[in-house]
Every structure is written in structure tokens, then in C-alpha cells.
C-alpha atoms as a PDB file:
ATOM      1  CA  UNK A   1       0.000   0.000   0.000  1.00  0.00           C
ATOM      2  CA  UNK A   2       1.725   2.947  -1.286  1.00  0.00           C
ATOM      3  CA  UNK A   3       0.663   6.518   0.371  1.00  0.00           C
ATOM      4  CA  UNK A   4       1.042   9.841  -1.550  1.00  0.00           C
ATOM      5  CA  UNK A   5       1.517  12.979  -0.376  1.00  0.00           C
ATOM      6  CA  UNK A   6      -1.043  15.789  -0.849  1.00  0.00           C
ATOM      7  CA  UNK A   7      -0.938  19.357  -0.138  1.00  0.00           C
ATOM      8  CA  UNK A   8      -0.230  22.343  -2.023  1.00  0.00           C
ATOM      9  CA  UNK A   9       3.289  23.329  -3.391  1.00  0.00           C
ATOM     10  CA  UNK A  10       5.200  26.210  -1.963  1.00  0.00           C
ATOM     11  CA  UNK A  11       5.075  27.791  -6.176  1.00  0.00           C
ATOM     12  CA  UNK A  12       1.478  26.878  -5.638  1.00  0.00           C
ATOM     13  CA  UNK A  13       1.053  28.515  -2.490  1.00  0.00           C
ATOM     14  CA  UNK A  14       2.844  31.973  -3.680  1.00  0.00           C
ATOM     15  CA  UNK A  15       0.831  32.363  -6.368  1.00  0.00           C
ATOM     16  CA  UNK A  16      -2.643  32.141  -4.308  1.00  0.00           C
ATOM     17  CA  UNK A  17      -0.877  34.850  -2.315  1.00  0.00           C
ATOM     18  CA  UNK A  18      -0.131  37.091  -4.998  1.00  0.00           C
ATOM     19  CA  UNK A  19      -4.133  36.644  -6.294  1.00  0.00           C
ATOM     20  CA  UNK A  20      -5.182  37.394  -2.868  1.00  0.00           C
ATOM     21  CA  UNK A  21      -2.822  40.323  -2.340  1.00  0.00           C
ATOM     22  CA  UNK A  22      -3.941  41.786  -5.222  1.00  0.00           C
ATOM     23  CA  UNK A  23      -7.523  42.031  -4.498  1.00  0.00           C
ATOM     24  CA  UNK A  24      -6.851  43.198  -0.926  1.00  0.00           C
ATOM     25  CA  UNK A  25      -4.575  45.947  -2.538  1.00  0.00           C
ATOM     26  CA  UNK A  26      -7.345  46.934  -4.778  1.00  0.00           C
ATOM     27  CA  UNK A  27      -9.904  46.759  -2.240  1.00  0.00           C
ATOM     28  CA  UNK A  28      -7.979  49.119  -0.368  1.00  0.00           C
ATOM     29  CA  UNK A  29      -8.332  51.487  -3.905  1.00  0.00           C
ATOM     30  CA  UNK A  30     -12.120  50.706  -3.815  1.00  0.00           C
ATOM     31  CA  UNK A  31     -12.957  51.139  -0.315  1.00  0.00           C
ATOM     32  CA  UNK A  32     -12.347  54.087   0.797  1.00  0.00           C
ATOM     33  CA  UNK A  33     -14.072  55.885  -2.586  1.00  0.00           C
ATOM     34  CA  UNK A  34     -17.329  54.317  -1.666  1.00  0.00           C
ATOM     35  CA  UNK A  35     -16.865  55.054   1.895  1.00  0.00           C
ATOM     36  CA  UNK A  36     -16.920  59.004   0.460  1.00  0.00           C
ATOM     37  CA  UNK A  37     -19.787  57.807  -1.746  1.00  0.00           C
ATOM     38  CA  UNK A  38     -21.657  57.027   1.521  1.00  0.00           C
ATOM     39  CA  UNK A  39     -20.473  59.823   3.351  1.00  0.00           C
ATOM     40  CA  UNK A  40     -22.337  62.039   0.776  1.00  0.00           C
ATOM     41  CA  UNK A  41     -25.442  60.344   0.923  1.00  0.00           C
ATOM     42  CA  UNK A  42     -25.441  60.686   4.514  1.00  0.00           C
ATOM     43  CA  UNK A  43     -24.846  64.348   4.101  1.00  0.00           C
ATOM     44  CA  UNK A  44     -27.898  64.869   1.967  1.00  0.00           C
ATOM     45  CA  UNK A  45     -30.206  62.165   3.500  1.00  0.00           C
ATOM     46  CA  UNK A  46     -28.985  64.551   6.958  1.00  0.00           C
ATOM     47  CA  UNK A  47     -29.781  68.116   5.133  1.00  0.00           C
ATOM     48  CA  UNK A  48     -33.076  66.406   4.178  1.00  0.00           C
ATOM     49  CA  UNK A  49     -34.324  66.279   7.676  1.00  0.00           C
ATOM     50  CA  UNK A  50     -33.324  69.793   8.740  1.00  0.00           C
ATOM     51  CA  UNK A  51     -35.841  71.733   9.833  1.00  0.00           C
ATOM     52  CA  UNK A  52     -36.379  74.680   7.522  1.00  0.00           C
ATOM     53  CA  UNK A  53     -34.024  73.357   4.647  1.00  0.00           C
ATOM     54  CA  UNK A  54     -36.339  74.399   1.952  1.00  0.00           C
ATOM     55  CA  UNK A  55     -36.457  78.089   2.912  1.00  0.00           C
ATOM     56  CA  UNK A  56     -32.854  78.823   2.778  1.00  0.00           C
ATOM     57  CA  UNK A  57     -31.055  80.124  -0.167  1.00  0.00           C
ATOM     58  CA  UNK A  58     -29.176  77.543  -2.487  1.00  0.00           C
ATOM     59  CA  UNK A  59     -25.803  79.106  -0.757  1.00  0.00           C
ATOM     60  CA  UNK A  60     -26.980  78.514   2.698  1.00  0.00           C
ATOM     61  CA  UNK A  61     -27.612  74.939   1.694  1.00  0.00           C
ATOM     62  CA  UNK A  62     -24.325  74.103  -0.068  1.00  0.00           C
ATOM     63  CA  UNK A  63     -22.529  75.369   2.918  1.00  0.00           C
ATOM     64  CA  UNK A  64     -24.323  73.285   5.102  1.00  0.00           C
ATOM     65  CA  UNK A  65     -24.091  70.534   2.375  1.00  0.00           C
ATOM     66  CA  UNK A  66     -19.882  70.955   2.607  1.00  0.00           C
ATOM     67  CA  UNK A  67     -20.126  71.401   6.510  1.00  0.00           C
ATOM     68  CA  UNK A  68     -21.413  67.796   7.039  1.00  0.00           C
ATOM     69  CA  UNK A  69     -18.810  66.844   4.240  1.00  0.00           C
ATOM     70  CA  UNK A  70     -16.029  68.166   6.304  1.00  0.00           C
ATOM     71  CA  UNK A  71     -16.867  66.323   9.367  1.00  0.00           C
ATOM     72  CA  UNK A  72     -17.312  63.040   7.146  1.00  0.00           C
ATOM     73  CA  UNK A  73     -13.756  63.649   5.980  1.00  0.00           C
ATOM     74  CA  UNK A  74     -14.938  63.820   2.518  1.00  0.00           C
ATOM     75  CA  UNK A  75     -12.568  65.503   0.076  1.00  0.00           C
ATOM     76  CA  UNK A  76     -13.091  64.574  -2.926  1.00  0.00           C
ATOM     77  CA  UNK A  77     -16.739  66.239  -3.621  1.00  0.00           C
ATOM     78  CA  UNK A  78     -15.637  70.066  -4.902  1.00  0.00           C
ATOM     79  CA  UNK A  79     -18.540  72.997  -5.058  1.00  0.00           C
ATOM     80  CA  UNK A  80     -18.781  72.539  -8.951  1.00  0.00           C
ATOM     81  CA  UNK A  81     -19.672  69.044  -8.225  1.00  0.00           C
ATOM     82  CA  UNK A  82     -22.910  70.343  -6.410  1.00  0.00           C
ATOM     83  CA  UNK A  83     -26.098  71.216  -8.049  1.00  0.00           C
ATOM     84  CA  UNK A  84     -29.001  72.514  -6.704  1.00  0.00           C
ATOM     85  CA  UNK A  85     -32.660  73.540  -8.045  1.00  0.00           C
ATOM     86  CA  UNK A  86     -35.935  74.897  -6.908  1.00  0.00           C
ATOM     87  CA  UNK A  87     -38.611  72.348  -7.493  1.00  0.00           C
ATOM     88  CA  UNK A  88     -42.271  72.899  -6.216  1.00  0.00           C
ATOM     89  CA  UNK A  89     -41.783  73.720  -2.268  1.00  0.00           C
ATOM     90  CA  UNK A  90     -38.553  72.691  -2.267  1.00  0.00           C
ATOM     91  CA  UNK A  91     -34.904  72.307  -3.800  1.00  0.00           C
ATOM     92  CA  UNK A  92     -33.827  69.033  -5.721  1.00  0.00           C
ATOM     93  CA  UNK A  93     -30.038  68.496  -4.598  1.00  0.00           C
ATOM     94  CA  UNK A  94     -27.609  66.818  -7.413  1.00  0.00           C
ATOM     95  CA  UNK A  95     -24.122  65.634  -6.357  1.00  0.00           C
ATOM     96  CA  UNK A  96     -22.312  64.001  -9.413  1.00  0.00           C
ATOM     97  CA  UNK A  97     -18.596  63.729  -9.099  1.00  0.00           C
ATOM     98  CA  UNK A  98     -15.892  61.597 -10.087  1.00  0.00           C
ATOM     99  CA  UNK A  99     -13.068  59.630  -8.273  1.00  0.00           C
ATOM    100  CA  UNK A 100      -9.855  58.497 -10.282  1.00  0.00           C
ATOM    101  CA  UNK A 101      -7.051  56.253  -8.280  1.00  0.00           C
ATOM    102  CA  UNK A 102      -3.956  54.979  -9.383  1.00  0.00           C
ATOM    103  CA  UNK A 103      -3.873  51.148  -9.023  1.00  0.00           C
ATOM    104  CA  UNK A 104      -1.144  49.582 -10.086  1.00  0.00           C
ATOM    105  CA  UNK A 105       1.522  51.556 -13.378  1.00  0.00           C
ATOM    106  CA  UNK A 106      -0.680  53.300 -15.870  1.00  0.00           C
ATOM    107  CA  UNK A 107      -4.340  51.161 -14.760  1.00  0.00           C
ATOM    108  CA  UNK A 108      -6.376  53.279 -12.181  1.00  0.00           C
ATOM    109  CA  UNK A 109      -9.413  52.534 -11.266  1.00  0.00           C
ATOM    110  CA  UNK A 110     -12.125  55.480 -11.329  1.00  0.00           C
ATOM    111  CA  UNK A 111     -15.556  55.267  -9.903  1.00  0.00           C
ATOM    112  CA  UNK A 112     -18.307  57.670 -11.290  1.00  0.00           C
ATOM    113  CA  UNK A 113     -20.876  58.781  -8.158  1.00  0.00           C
ATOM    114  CA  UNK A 114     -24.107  60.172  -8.541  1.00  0.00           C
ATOM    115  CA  UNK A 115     -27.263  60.896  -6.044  1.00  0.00           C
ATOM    116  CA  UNK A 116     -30.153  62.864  -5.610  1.00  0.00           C
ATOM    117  CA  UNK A 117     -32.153  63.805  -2.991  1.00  0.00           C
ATOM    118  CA  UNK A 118     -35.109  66.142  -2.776  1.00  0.00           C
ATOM    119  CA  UNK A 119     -35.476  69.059   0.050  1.00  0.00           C
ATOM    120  CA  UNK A 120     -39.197  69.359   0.759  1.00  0.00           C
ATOM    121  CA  UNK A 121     -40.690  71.836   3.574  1.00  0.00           C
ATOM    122  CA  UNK A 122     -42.625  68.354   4.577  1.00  0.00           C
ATOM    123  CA  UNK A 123     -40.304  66.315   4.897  1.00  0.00           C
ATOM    124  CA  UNK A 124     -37.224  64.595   2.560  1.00  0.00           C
ATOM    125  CA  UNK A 125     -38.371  62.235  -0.415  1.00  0.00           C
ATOM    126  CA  UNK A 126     -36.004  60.313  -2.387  1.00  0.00           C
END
């Protein structure tokens, strides 16, 4: 009765290394840019329930849009990234921005964000 040896070679096992270190690497490109994708939300889903949001002016509004930003640590989302227009008894809030990494030479790996969120005097609707 002969017995063989199984397992996984060390070439083997530096190659599922270098597949799994990649991934983490680009998950650590990835991550963090929807982190600031969330971030954002949260800022608008948070300027939605503010009492009074709909009567300010557009400037009051972006200020208090970038405010929330700032605590977030959110860097990426720049003023000309922000637009904002009167609808009905409210303001309709656009925030459309893009976020280019470099991942690994001349690849990077960009993620295109965009939400919307609607400032009512009632209440927020999505």
C-alpha cells in the first residue's frame, strides 16, 4: 500500500498569495471611494431632515451641504460638483462627481458617483 503525499506546493502557495494580495490591494483602492460615496449620501439624506431646509437660499444649503462633508472627511466632492434647483416647495439636490485612483503603473481605477435627494418643507423624499 503505497501513500502519496497531498498538499499544495510552496510555487502553488505563492501564487494564491499574490491573487489574494492583489484584491486586498485593490480593495484598499475601492474602499475608501465608496466610503466618500456614503459619506455624501449621509450628508444629503442629513440636510433632508433639517428643519427649515427648503427656505434657505441655495448658498446657505451648499454650505451646510460641505459642513457635514467636512466632518465626514470627505474631500473629494468640490462645489462645482454640487447642483441645486428649486422644485415645487422645495430644492432638488444633485451631487455628481468623479473619483480616479492609481492602481497599479498606468491602470487606475475610477468610480463615477451620482445621487439625488429632494429638500421638501414636509419632509425629505427620495
Amino acid at each position: 500500500m503505497k501513500r502519496t503525499q497531498g498538499g499544495m506546493t510552496l510555487i502553488g502557495f505563492v501564487i494564491v498569495l499574490a491573487v489574494v494580495g492583489v484584491f486586498i490591494y485593490m480593495g484598499m483602492k475601492v474602499i475608501p471611494m465608496y466610503s466618500e460615496y456614503y459619506a455624501v449620501k449621509q450628508a444629503l439624506q442629513g440636510l433632508a431632515g433639517e428643519p427649515g431646509i427648503a427656505s434657505q437660499s441655495p448658498a446657505k444649503i451648499q454650505d451646510l451641504f460641505f459642513r457635514r462633508l467636512y466632518i465626514s472627511y470627505a474631500e473629494t466632492v468640490k462645489p462645482e460638483h454640487v447642483k441645486i434647483k428649486r422644485k415645487d416647495a422645495g430644492y432638488v439636490m444633485t451631487v455628481k462627481y468623479e473619483v480616479r485612483k492609481p492602481l497599479i503603473a498606468n491602470l487606475d481605477v475610477v468610480g463615477k458617483f451620482e445621487t439625488e435627494k429632494e429638500l421638501r418643507r414636509g419632509g425629505a423624499i427620495d
